[in-house]
N, C-alpha and C. Protein backbone atom coordinates (compact mmCIF):
# COMPACT_ATOMS: atom_id res chain seq x y z
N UNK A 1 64.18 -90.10 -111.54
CA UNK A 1 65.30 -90.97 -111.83
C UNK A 1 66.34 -90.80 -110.74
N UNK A 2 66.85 -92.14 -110.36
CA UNK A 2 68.00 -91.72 -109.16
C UNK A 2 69.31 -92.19 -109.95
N UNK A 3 70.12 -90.80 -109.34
CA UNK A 3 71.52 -90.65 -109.86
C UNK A 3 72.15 -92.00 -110.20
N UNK A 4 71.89 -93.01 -109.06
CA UNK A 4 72.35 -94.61 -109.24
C UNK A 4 72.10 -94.93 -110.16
N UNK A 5 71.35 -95.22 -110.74
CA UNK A 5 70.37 -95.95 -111.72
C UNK A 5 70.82 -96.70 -112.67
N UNK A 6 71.58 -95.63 -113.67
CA UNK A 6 71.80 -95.60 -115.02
C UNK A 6 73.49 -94.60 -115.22
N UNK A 7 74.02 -94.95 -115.37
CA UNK A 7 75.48 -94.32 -115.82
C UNK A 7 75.30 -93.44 -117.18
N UNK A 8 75.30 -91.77 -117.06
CA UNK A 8 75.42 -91.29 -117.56
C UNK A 8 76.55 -91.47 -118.89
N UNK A 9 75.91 -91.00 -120.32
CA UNK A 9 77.13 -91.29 -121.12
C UNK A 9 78.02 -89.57 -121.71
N UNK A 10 76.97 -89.02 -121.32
CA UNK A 10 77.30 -87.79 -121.83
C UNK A 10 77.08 -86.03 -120.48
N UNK A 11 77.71 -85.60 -120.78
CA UNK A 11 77.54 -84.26 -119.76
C UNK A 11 75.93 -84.01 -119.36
N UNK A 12 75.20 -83.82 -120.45
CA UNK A 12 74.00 -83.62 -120.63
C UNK A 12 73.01 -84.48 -119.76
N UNK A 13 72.89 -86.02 -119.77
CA UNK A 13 72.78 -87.00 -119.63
C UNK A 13 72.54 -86.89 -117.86
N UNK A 14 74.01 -86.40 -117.08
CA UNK A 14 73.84 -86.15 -116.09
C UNK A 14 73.26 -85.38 -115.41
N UNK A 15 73.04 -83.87 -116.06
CA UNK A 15 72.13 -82.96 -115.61
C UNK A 15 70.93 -83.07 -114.57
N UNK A 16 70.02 -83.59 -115.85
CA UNK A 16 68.34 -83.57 -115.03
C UNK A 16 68.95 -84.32 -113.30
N UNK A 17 69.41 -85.92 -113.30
CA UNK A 17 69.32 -86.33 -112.17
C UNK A 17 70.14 -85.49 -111.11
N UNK A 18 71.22 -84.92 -110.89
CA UNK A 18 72.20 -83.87 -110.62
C UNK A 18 71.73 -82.67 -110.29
N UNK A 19 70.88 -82.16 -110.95
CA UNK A 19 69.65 -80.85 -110.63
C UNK A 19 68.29 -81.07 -109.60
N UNK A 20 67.99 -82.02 -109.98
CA UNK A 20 67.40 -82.76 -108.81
C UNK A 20 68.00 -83.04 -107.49
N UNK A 21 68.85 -83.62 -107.24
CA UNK A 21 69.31 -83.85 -106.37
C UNK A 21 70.16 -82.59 -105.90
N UNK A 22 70.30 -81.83 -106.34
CA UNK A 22 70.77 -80.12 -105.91
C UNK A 22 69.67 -79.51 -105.41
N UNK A 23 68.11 -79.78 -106.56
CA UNK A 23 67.07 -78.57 -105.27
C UNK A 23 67.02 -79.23 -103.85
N UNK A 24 67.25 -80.98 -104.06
CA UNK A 24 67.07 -81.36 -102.57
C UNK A 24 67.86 -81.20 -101.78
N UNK A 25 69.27 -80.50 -102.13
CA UNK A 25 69.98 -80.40 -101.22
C UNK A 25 69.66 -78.91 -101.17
N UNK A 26 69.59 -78.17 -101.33
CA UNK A 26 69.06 -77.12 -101.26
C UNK A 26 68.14 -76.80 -100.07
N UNK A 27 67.05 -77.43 -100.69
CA UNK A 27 65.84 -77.39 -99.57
C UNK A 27 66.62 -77.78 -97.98
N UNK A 28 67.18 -78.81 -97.79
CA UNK A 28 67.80 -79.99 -97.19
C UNK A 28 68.85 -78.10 -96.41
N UNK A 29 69.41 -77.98 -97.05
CA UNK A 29 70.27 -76.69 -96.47
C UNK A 29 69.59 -75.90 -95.88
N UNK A 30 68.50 -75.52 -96.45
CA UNK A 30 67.82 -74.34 -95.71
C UNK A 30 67.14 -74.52 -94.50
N UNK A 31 66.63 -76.36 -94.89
CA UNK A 31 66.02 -76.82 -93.17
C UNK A 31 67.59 -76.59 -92.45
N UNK A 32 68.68 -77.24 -92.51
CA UNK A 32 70.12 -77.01 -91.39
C UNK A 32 69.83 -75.52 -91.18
N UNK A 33 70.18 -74.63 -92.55
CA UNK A 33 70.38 -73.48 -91.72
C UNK A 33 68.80 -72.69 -90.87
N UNK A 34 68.07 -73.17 -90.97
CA UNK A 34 66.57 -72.72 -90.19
C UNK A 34 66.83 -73.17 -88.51
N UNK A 35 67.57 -74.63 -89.02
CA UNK A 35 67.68 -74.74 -87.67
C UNK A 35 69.44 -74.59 -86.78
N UNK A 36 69.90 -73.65 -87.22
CA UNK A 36 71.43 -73.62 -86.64
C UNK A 36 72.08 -74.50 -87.00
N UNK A 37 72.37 -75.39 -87.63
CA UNK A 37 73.03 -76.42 -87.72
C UNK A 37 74.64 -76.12 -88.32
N UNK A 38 75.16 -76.47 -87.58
CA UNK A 38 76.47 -76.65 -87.25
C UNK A 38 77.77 -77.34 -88.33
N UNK A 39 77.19 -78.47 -89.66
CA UNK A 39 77.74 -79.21 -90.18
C UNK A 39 77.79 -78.72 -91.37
N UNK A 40 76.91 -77.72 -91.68
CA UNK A 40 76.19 -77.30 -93.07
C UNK A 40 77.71 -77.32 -94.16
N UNK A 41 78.55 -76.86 -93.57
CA UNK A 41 80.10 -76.34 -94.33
C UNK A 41 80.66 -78.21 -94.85
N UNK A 42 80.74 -78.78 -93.91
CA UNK A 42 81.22 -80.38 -93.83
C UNK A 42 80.00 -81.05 -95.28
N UNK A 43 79.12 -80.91 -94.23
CA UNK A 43 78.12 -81.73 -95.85
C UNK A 43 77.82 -80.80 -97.04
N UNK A 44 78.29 -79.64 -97.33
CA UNK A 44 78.30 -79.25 -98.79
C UNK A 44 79.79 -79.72 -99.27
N UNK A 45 81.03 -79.93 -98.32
CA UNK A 45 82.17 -80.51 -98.98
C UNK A 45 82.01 -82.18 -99.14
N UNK A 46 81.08 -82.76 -98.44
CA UNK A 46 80.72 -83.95 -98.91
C UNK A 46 80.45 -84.45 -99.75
N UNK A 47 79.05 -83.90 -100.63
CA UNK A 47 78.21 -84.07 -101.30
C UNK A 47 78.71 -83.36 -102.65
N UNK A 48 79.79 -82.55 -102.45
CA UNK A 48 80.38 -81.74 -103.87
C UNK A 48 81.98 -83.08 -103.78
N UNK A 49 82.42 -83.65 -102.98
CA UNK A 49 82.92 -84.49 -103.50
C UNK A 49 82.72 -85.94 -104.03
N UNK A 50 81.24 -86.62 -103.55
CA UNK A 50 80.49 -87.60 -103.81
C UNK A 50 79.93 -86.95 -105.36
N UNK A 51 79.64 -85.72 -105.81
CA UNK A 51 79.25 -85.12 -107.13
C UNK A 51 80.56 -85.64 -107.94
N UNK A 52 81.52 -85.36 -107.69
CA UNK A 52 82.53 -85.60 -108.63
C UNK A 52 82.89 -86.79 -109.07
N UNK A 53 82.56 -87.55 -107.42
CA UNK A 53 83.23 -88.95 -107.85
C UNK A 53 82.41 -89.72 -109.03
N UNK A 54 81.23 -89.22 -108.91
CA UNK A 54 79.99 -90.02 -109.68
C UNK A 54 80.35 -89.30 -111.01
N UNK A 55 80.46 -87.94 -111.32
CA UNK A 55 81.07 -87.77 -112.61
C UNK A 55 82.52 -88.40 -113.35
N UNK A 56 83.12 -88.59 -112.34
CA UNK A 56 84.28 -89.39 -113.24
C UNK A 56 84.04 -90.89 -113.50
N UNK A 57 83.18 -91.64 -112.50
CA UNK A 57 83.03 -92.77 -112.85
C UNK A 57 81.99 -93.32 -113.84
């Protein structure tokens, strides 16, 4: 299921898609940091503020 999809109605609701999209950022981190990457700090403040926005809306 992609986070887009469907508008969560409840805390719960959001989880599964939200957890998902965390191991991939995850994985997604460990390729940056495997390879030096430089931004890693910038796109975890990205993606934790694109998290929020999608929870309030």
């Amino acid at each position: 299921m992609q986070i887009e999809s469907k508008t969560p109605s409840t805390e719960a609701d959001i989880f599964e898609p939200t957890h998902a999209a965390t191991e991939r950022i995850k994985n997604l981190a460990e390729e940056i940091e495997e390879n030096k990457g430089k931004h890693e700090t910038g796109a975890r403040k990205a993606l934790g503020e694109d998290f929020a926005f999608i929870v309030k809306t």
